[in-house]
Protein backbone atom coordinates (compact mmCIF):
# COMPACT_ATOMS: atom_id res chain seq x y z
CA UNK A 1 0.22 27.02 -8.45
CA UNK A 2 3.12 24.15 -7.86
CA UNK A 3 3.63 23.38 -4.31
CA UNK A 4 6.44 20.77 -2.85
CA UNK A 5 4.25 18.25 -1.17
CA UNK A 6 4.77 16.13 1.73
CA UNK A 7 3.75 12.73 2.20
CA UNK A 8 0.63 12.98 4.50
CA UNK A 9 1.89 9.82 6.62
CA UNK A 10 5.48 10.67 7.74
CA UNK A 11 5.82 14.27 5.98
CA UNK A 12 8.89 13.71 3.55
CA UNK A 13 8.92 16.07 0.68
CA UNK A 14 10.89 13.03 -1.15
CA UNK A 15 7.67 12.02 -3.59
CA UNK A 16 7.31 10.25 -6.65
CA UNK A 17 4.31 9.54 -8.98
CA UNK A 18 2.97 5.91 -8.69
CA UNK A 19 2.39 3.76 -11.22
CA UNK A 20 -1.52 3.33 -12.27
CA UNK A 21 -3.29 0.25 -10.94
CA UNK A 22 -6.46 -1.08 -10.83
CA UNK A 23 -10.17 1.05 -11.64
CA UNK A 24 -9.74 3.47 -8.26
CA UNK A 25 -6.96 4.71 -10.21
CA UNK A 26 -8.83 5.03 -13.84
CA UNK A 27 -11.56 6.74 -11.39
CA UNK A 28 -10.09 9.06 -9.61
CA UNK A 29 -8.20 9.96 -12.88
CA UNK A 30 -11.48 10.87 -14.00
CA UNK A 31 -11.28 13.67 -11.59
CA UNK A 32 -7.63 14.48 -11.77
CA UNK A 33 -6.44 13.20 -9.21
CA UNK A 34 -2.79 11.29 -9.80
CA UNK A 35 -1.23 8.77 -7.62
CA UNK A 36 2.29 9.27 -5.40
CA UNK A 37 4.14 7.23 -3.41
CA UNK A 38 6.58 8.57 -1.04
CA UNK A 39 10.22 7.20 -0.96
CA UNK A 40 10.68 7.28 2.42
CA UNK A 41 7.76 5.31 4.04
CA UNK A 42 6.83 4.04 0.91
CA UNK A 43 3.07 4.96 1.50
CA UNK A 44 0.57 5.20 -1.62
CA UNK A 45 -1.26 8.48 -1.79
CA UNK A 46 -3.50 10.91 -4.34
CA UNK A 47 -2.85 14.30 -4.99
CA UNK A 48 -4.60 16.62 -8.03
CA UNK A 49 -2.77 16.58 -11.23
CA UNK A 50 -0.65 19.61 -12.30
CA UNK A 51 -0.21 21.11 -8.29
CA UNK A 52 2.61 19.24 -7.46
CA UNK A 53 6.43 19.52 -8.05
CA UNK A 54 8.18 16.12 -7.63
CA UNK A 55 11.43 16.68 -5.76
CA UNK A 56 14.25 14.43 -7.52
């Protein structure tokens, strides 16, 4: 089920996925979780792969 997130800091729905840096990303890839930033406060967050629509 696709859900339009928010960003658990400041709760804009205006997310984007992150680029992949470091071994805590290969990790948590591992257990599919994929890594968003949020465009308005610019925070860095993790959210399972496949249950997220990314409003443009």
């Amino acid at each position: 089920m696709m859900s339009h997130a928010s960003c658990p800091y400041c709760g804009e729905h205006k997310i984007r996925p992150s680029m992949r840096a470091g071994f805590l990303d290969l990790l948590l890839e591992f257990f599919s979780l994929t890594p968003y930033r949020c465009r308005g406060c610019r925070a860095r967050f993790y959210w399972p792969r496949g249950r997220m629509r990314v409003v443009q």
